[in-house]
N, C-alpha and C. Protein backbone atom coordinates (compact mmCIF):
# COMPACT_ATOMS: atom_id res chain seq x y z
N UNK A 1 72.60 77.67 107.73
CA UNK A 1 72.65 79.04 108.17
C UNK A 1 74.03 79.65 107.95
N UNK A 2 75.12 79.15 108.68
CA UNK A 2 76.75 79.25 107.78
C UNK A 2 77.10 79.65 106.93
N UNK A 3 76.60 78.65 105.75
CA UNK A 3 76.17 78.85 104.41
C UNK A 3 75.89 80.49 103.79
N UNK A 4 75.01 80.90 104.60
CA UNK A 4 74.25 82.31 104.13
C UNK A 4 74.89 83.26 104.75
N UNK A 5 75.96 82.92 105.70
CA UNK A 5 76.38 84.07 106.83
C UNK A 5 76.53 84.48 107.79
N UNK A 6 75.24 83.36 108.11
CA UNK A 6 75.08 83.63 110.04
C UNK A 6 76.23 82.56 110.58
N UNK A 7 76.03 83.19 112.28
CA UNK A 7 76.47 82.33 112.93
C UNK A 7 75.67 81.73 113.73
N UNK A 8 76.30 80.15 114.15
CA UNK A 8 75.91 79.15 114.73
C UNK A 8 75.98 79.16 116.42
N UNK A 9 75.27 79.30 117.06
CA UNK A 9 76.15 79.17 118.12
C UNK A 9 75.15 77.72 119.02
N UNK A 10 76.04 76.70 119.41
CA UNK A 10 74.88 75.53 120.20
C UNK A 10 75.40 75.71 121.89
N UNK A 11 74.07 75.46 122.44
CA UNK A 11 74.20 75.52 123.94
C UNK A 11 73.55 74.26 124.64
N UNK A 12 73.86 74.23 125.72
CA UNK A 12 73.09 73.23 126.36
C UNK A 12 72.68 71.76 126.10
N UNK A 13 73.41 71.31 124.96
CA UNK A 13 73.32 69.89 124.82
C UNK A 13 73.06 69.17 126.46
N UNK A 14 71.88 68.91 126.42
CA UNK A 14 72.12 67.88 127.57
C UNK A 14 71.82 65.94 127.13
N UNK A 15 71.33 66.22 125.83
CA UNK A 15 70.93 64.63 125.38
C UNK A 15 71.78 63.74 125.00
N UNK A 16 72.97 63.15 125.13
CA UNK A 16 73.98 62.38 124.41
C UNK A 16 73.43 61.59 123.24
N UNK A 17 72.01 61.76 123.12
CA UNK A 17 71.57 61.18 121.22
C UNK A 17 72.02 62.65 120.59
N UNK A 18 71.62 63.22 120.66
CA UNK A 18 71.74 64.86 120.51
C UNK A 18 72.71 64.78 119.65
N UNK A 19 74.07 64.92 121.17
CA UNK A 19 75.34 65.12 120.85
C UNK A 19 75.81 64.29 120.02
N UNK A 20 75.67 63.20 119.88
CA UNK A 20 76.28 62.17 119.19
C UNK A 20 76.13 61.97 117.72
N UNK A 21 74.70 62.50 117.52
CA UNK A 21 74.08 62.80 115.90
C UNK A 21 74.69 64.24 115.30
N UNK A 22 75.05 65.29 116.30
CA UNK A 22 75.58 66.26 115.60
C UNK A 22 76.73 65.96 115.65
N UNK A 23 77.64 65.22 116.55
CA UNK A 23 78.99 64.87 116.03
C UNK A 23 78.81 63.52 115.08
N UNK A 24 78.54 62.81 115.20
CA UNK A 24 77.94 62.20 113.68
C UNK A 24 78.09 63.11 112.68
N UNK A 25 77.36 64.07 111.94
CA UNK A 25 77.09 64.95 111.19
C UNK A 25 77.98 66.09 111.02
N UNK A 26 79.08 65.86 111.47
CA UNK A 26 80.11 67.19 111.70
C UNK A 26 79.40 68.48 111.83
N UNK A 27 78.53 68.24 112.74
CA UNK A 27 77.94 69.63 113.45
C UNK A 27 78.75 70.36 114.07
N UNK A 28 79.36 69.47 114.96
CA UNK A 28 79.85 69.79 116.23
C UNK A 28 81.24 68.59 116.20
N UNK A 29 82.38 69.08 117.53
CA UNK A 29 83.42 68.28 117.21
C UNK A 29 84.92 68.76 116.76
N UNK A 30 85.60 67.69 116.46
CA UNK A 30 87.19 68.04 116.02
C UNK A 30 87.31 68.28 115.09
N UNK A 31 86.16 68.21 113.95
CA UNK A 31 86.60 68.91 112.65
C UNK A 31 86.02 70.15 112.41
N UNK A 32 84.97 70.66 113.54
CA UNK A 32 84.96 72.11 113.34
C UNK A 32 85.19 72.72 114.85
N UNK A 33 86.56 72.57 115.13
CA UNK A 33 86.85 73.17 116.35
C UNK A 33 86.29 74.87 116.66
N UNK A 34 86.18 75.46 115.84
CA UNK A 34 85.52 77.15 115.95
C UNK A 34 83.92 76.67 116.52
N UNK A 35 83.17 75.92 116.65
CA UNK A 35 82.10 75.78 116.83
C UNK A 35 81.82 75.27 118.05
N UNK A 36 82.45 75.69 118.53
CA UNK A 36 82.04 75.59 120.14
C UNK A 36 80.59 75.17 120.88
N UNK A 37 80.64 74.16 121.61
CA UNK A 37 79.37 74.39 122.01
C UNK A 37 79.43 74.81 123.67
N UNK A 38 78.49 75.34 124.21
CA UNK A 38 78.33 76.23 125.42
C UNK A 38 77.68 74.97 126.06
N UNK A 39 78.34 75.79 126.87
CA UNK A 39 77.49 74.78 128.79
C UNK A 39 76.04 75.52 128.54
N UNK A 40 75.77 76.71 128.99
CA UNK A 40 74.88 77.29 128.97
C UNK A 40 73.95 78.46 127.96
N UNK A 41 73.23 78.63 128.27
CA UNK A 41 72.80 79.92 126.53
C UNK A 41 73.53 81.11 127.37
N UNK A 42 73.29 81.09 128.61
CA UNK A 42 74.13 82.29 128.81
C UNK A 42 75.24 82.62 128.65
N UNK A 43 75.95 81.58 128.53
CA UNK A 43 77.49 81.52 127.63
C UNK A 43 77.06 82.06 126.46
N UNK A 44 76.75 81.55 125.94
CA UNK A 44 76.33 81.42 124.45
C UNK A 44 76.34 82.72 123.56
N UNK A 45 75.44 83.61 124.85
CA UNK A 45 74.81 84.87 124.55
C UNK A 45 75.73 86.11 125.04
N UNK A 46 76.41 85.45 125.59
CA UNK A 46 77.45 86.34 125.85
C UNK A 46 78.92 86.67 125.13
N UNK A 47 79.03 85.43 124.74
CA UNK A 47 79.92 85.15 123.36
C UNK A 47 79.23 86.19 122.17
N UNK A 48 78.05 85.81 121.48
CA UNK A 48 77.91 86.23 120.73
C UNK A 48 77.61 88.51 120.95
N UNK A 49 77.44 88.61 121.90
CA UNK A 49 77.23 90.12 122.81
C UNK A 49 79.01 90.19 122.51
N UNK A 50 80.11 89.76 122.42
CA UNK A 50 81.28 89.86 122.38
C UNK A 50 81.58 90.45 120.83
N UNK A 51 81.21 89.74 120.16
CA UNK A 51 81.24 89.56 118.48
C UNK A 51 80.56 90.69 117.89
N UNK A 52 79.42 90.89 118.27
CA UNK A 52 78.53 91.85 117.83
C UNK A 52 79.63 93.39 118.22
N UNK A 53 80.00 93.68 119.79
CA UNK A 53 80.49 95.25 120.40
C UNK A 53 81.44 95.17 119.30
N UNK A 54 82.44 93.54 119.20
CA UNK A 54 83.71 93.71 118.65
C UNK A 54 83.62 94.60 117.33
N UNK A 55 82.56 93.52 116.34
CA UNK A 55 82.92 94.21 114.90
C UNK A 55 81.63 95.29 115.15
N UNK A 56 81.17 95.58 115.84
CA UNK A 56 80.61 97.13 115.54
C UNK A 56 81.82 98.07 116.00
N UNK A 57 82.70 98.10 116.70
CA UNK A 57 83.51 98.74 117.08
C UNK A 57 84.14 99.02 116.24
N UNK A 58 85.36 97.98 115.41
CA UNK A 58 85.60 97.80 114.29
C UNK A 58 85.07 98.56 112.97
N UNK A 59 83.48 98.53 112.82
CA UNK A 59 83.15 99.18 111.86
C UNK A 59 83.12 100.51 111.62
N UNK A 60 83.02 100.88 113.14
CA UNK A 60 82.78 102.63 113.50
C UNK A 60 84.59 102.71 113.38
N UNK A 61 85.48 102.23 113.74
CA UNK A 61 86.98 102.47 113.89
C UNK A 61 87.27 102.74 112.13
N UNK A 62 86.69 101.99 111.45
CA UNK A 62 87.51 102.04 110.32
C UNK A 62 86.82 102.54 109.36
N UNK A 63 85.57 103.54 109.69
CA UNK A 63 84.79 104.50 109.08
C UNK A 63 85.43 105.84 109.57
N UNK A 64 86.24 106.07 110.47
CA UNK A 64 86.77 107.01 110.69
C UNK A 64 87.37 107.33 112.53
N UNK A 65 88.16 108.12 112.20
CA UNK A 65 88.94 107.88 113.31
C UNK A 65 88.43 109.07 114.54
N UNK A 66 87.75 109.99 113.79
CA UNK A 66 86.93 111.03 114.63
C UNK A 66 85.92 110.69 115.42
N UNK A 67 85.67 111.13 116.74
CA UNK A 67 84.82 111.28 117.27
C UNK A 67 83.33 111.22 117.07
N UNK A 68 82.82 110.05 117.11
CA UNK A 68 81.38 110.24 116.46
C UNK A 68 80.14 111.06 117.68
N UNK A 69 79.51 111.68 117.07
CA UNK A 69 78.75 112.19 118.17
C UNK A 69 77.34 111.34 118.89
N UNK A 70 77.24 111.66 119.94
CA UNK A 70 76.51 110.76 120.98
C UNK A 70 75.30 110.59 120.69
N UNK A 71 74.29 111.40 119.85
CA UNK A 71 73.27 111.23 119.31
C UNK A 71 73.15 109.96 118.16
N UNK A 72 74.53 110.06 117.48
CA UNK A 72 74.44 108.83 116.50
C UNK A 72 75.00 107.75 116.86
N UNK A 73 75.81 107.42 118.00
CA UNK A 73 76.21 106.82 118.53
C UNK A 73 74.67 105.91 119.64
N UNK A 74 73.61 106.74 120.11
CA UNK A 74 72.51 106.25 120.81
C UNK A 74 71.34 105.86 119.50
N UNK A 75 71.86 106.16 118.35
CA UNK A 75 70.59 106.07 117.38
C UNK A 75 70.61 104.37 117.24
N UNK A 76 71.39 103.48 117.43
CA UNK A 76 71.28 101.99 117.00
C UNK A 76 70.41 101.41 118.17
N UNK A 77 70.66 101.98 119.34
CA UNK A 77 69.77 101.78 120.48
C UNK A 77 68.52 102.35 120.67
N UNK A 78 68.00 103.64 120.19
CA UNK A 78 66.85 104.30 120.33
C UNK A 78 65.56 103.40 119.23
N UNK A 79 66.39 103.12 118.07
CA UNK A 79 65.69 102.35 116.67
C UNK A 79 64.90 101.31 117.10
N UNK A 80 65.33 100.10 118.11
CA UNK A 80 64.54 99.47 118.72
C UNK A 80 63.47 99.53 119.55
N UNK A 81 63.04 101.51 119.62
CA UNK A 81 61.86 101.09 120.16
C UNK A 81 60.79 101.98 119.83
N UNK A 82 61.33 102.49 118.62
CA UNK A 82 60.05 103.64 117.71
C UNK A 82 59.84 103.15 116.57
N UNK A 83 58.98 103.33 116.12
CA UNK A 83 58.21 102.72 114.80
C UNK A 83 59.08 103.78 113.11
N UNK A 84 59.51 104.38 113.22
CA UNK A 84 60.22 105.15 111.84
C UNK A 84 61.37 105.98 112.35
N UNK A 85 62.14 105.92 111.47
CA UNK A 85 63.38 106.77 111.43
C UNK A 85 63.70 108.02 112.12
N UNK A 86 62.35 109.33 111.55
CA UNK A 86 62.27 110.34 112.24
C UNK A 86 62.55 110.31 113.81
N UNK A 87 61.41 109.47 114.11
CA UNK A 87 61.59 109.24 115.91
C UNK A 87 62.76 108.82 116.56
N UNK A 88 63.19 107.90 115.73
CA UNK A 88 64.57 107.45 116.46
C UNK A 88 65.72 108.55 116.41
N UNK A 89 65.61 109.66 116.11
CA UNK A 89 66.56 110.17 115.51
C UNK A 89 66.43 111.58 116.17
N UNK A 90 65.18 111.71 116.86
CA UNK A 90 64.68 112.75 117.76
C UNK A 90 64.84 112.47 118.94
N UNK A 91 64.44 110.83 119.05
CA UNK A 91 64.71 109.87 120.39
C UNK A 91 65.99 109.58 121.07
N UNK A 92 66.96 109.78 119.86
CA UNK A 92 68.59 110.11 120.24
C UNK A 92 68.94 111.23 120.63
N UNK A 93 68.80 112.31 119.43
CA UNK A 93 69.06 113.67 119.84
C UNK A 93 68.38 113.86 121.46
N UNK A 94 67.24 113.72 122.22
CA UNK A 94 66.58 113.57 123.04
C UNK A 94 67.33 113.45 124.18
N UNK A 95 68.00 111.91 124.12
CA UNK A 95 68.75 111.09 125.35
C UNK A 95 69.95 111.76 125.25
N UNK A 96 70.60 112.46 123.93
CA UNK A 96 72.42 112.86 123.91
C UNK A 96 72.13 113.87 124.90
N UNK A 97 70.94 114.67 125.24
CA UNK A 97 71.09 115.89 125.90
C UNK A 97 71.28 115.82 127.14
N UNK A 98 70.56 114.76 127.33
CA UNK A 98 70.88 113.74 129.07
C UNK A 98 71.98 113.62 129.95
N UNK A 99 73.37 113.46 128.90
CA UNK A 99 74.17 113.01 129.28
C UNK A 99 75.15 113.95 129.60
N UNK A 100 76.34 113.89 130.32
CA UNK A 100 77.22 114.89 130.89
C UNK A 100 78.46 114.14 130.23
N UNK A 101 79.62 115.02 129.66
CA UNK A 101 80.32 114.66 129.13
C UNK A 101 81.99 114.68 130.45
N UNK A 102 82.34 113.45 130.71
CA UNK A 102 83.34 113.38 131.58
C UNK A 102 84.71 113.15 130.75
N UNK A 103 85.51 113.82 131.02
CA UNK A 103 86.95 113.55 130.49
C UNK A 103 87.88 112.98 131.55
N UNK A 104 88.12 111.24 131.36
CA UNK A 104 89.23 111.02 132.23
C UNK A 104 90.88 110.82 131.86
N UNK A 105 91.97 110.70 133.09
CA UNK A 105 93.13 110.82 132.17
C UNK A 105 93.65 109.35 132.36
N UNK A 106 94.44 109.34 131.63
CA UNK A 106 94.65 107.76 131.55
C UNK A 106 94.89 107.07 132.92
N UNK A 107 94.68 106.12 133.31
CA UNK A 107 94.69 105.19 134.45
C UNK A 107 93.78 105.77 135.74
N UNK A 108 93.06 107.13 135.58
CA UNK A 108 92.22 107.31 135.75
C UNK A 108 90.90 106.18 136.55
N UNK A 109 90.71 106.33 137.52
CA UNK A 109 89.42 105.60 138.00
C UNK A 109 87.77 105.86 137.96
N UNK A 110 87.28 106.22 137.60
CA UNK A 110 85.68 106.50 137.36
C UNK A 110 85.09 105.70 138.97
N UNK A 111 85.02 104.53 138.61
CA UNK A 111 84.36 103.99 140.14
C UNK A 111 85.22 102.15 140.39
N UNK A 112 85.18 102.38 141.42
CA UNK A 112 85.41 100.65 142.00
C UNK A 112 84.26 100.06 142.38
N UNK A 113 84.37 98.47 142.15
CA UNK A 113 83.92 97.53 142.44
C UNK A 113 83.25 97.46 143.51
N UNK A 114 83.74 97.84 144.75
CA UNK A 114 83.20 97.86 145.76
C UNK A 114 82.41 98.95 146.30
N UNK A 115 82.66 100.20 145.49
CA UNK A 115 81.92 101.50 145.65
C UNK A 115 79.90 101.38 145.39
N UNK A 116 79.29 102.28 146.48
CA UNK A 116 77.98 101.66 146.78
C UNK A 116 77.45 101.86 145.09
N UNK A 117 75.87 101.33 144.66
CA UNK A 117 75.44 101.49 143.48
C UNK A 117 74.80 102.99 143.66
């Protein structure tokens, strides 16, 4: 999978044949220290939820430095749950109208931790 692009990510080894055949196999181990394996998938999945915001962030940063608007900004999220383009794209425009646009100033607080839901 590597090979083609993807990434690997292993969780939850609990079998020590398991473990021992993929470190056998330089699956896993000191010679591919980047390959981490997770205690849990929820590690796992959260790592990879890291990677994904990062370089989408990244991609939108270095496509331009302007302000993208909130409709196309909700269209990667709306896509997952209409069947063609059109819809998703009505389904954004739709939800951007929803939203209220807040301007804060730097160090600024929006809400605390302890504030009710």
């Amino acid at each position: 999978l590597e090979r083609e692009g993807a990434r690997v990510f292993l969780s939850s080894l609990r079998s020590k044949t398991a473990e021992r055949l993929l470190l056998a196999h330089g699956v896993v181990g000191p010679s591919v220290p980047e390959r981490k394996v997770f205690v849990t998938l929820d590690q796992a999945l959260q790592k990879c939820e890291e990677i994904i915001l990062t370089e989408a962030g990244k991609l939108r940063k270095d496509q331009s430095d302007e302000e993208w608007p909130l409709d196309i900004l909700l269209l990667d999220y709306v896509e997952g749950f209409v069947s063609d383009k059109a819809s998703a794209t009505a389904a954004a425009k739709a939800a951007a109208q929803r939203f209220e646009r807040l301007e804060l100033k730097e160090n600024q607080v929006l809400f605390r931790s302890e504030d009710p839901a």
